[in-house]
C-alpha atoms as a PDB file:
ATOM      1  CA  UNK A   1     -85.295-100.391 -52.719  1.00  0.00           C
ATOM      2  CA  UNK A   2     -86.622 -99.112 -55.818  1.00  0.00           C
ATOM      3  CA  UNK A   3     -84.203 -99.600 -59.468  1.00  0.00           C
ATOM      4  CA  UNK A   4     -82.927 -96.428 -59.413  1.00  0.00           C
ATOM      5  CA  UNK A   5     -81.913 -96.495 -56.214  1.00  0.00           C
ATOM      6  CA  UNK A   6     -80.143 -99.865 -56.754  1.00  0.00           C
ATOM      7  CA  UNK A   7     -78.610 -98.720 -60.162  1.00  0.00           C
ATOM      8  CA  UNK A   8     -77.116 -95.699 -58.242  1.00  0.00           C
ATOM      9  CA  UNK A   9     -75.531 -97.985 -55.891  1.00  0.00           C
ATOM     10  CA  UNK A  10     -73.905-100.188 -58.950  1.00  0.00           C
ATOM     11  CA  UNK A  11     -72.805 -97.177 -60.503  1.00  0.00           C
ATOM     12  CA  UNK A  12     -71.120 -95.454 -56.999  1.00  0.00           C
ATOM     13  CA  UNK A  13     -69.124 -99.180 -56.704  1.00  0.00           C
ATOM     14  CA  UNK A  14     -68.321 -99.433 -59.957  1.00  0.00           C
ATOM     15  CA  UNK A  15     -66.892 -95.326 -59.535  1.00  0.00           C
ATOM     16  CA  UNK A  16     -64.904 -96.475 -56.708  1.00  0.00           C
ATOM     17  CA  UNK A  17     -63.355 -99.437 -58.394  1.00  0.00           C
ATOM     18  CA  UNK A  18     -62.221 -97.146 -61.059  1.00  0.00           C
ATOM     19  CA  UNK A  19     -61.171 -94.312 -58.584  1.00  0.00           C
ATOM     20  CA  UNK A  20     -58.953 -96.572 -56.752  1.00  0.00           C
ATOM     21  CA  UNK A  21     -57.294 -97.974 -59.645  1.00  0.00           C
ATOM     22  CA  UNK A  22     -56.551 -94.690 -61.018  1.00  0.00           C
ATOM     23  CA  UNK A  23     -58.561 -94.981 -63.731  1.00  0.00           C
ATOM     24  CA  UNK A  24     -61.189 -92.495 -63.666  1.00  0.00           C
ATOM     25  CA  UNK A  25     -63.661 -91.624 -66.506  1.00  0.00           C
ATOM     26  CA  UNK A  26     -65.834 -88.361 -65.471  1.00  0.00           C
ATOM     27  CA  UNK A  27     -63.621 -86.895 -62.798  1.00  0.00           C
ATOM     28  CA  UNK A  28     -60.649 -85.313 -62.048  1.00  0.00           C
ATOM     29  CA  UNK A  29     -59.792 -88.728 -60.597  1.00  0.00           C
ATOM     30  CA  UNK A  30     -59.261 -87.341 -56.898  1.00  0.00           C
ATOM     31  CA  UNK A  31     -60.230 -89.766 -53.603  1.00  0.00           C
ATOM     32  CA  UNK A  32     -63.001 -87.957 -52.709  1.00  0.00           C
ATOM     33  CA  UNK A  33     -66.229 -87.387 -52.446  1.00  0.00           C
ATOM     34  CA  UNK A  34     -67.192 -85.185 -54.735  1.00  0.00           C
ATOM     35  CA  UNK A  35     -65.001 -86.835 -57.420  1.00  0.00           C
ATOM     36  CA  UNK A  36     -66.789 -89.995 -56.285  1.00  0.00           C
ATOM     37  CA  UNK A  37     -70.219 -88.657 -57.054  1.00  0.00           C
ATOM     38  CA  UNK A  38     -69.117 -86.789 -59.956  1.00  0.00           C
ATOM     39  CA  UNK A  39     -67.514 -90.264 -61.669  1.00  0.00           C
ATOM     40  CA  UNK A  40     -70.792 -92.510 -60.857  1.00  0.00           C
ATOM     41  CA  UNK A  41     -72.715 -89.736 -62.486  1.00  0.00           C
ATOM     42  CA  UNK A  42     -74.655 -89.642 -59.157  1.00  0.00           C
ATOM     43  CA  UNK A  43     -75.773 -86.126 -57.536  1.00  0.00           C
ATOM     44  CA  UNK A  44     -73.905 -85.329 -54.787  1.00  0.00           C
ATOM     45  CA  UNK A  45     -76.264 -84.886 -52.480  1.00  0.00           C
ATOM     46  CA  UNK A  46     -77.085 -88.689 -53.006  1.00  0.00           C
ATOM     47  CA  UNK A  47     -73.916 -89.877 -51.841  1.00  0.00           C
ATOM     48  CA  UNK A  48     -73.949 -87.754 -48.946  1.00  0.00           C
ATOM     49  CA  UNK A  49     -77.624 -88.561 -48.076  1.00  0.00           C
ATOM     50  CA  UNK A  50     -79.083 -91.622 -49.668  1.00  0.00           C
ATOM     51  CA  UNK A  51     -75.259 -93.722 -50.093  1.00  0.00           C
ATOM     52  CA  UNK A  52     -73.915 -92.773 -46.894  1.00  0.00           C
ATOM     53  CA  UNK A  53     -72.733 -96.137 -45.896  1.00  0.00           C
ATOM     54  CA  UNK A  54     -70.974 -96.074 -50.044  1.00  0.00           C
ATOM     55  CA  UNK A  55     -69.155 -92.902 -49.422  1.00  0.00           C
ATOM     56  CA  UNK A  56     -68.358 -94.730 -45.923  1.00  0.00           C
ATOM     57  CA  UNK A  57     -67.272 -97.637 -47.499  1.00  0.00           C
ATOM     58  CA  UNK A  58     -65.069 -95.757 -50.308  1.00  0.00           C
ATOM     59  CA  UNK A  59     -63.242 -93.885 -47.982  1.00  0.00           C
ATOM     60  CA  UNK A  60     -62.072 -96.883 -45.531  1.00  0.00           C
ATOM     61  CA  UNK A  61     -61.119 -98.245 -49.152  1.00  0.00           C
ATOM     62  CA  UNK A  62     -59.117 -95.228 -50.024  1.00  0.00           C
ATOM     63  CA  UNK A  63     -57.495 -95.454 -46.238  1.00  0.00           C
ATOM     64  CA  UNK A  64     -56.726 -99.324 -46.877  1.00  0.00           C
ATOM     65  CA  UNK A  65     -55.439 -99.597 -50.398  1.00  0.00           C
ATOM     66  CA  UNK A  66     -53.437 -96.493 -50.711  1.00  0.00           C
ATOM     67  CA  UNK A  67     -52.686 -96.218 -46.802  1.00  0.00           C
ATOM     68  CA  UNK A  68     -53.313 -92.380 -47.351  1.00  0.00           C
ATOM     69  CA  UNK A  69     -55.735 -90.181 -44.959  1.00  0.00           C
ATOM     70  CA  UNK A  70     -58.257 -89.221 -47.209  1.00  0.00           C
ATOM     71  CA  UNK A  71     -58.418 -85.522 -48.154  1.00  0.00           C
ATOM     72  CA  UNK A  72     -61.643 -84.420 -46.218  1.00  0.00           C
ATOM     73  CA  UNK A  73     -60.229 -86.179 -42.726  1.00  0.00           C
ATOM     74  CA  UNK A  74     -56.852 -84.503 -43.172  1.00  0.00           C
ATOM     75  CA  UNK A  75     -59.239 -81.348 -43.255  1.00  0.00           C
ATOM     76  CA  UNK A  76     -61.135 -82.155 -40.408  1.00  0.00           C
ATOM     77  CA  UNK A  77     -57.930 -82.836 -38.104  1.00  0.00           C
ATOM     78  CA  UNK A  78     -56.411 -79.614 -39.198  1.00  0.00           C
ATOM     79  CA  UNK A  79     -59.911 -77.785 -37.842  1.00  0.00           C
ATOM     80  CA  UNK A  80     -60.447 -80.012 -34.791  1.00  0.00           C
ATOM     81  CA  UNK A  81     -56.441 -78.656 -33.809  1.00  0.00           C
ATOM     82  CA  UNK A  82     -56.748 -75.441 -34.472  1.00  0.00           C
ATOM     83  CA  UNK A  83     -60.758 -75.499 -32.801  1.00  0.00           C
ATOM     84  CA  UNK A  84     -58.688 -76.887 -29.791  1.00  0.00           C
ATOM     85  CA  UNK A  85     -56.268 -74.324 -29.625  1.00  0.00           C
ATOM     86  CA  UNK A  86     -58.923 -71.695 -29.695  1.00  0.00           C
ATOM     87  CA  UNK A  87     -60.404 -73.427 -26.289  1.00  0.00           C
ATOM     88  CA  UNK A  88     -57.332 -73.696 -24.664  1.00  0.00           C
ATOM     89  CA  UNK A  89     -56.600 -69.969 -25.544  1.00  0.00           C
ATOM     90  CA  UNK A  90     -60.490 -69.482 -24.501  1.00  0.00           C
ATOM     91  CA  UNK A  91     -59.935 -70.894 -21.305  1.00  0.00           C
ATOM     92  CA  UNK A  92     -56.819 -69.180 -20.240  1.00  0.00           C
ATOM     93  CA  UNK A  93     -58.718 -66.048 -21.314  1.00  0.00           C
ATOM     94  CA  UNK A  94     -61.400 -66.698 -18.956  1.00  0.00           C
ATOM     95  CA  UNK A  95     -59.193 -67.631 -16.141  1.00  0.00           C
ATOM     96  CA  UNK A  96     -57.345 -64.280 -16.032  1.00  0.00           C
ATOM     97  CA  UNK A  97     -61.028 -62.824 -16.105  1.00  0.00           C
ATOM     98  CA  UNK A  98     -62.131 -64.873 -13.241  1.00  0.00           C
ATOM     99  CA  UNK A  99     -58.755 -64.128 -11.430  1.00  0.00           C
ATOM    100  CA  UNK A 100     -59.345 -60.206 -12.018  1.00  0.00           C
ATOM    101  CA  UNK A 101     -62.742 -60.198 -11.014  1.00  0.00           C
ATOM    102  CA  UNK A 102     -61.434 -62.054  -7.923  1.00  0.00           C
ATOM    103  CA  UNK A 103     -59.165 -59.706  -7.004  1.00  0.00           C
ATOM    104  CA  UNK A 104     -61.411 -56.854  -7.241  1.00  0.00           C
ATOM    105  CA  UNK A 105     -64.077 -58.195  -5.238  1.00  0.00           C
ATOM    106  CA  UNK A 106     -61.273 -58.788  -2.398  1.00  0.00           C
ATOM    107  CA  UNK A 107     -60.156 -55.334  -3.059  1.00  0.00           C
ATOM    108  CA  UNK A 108     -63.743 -53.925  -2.690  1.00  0.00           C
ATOM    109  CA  UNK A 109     -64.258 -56.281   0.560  1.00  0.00           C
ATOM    110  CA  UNK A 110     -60.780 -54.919   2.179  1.00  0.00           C
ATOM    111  CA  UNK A 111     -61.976 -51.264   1.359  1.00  0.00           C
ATOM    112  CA  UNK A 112     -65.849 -52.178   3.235  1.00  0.00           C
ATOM    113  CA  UNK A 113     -64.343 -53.574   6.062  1.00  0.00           C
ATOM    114  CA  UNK A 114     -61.613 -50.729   6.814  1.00  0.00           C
ATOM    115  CA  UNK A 115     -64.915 -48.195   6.292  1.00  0.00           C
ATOM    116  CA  UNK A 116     -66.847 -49.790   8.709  1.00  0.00           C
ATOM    117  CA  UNK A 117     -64.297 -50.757  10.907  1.00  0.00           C
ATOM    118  CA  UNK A 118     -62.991 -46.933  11.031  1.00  0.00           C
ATOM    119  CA  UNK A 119     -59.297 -48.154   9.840  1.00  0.00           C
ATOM    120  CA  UNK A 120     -59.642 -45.664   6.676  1.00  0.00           C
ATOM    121  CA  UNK A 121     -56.258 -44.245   5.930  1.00  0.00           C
ATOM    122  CA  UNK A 122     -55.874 -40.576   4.469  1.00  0.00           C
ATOM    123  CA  UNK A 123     -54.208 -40.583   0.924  1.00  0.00           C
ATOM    124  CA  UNK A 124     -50.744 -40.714   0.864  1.00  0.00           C
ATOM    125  CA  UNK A 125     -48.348 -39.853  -2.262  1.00  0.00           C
ATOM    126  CA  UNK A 126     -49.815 -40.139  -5.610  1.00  0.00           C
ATOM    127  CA  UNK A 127     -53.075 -41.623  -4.370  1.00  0.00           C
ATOM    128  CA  UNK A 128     -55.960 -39.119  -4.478  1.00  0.00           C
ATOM    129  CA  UNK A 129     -59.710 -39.858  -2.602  1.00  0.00           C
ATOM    130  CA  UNK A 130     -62.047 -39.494  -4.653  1.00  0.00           C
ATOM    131  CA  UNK A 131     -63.941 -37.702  -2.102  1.00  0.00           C
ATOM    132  CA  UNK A 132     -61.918 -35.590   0.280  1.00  0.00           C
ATOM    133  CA  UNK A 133     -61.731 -36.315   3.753  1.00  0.00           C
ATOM    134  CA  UNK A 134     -63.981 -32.926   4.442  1.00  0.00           C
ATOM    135  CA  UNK A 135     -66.215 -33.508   2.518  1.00  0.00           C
END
């Protein structure tokens, strides 16, 4: 690793020391990530890519020494329920889809075999051929 790349990682522990102790210096002094990168005076790109395992490492801290979910997973549980509710409702949509489609093949099959078989009935009531039996 080159000196910069070191002196970024000094900088991101020495942000999450201060962070954690509530004592930030160039942030808003949240626990995340872009407070993180914003009090090591590190772009944030380069936590996210470069200092993965830091911003790793920073949030497990925030998990263990506040014993608080850390903003961006409380996020990402509220979208994985709601992303799960969409598939169930997905799901159930398709099923009454596949259950319609079911019943109109059967319909359509019933129909075929009373044609062939000569079993057609004439229209009775409110039901109207759509071609008459003359015809």
């Amino acid at each position: 690793m080159n000196q910069q790349h070191e002196d970024e990682r000094s900088r991101i522990r020495a942000a999450t020391d201060r962070l954690l102790a509530g004592q930030p210096t160039r942030s808003n002094g949240s626990l995340t990530a872009v407070a993180l990168a914003a009090e090591a005076d590190v772009h944030r790109m380069a936590l996210h890519k470069r200092h993965a395992d830091l911003k790793e490492e920073f949030y497990a801290r925030v998990r263990a020494e506040t014993h608080q979910t850390p903003e961006v997973e409380k996020r990402l549980r509220k979208e994985v329920v709601r992303l799960k509710e969409a598939l169930k409702e997905s799901r159930a949509a398709e099923a009454e889809s596949r259950h319609r489609a079911e019943q109109v093949v059967l319909a359509a099959a019933v129909l075929i075999l009373r044609k062939s078989t000569g079993q057609e009935q004439s229209a009775t009531g409110n039901v109207v051929p759509f071609r008459p039996d003359n015809a």
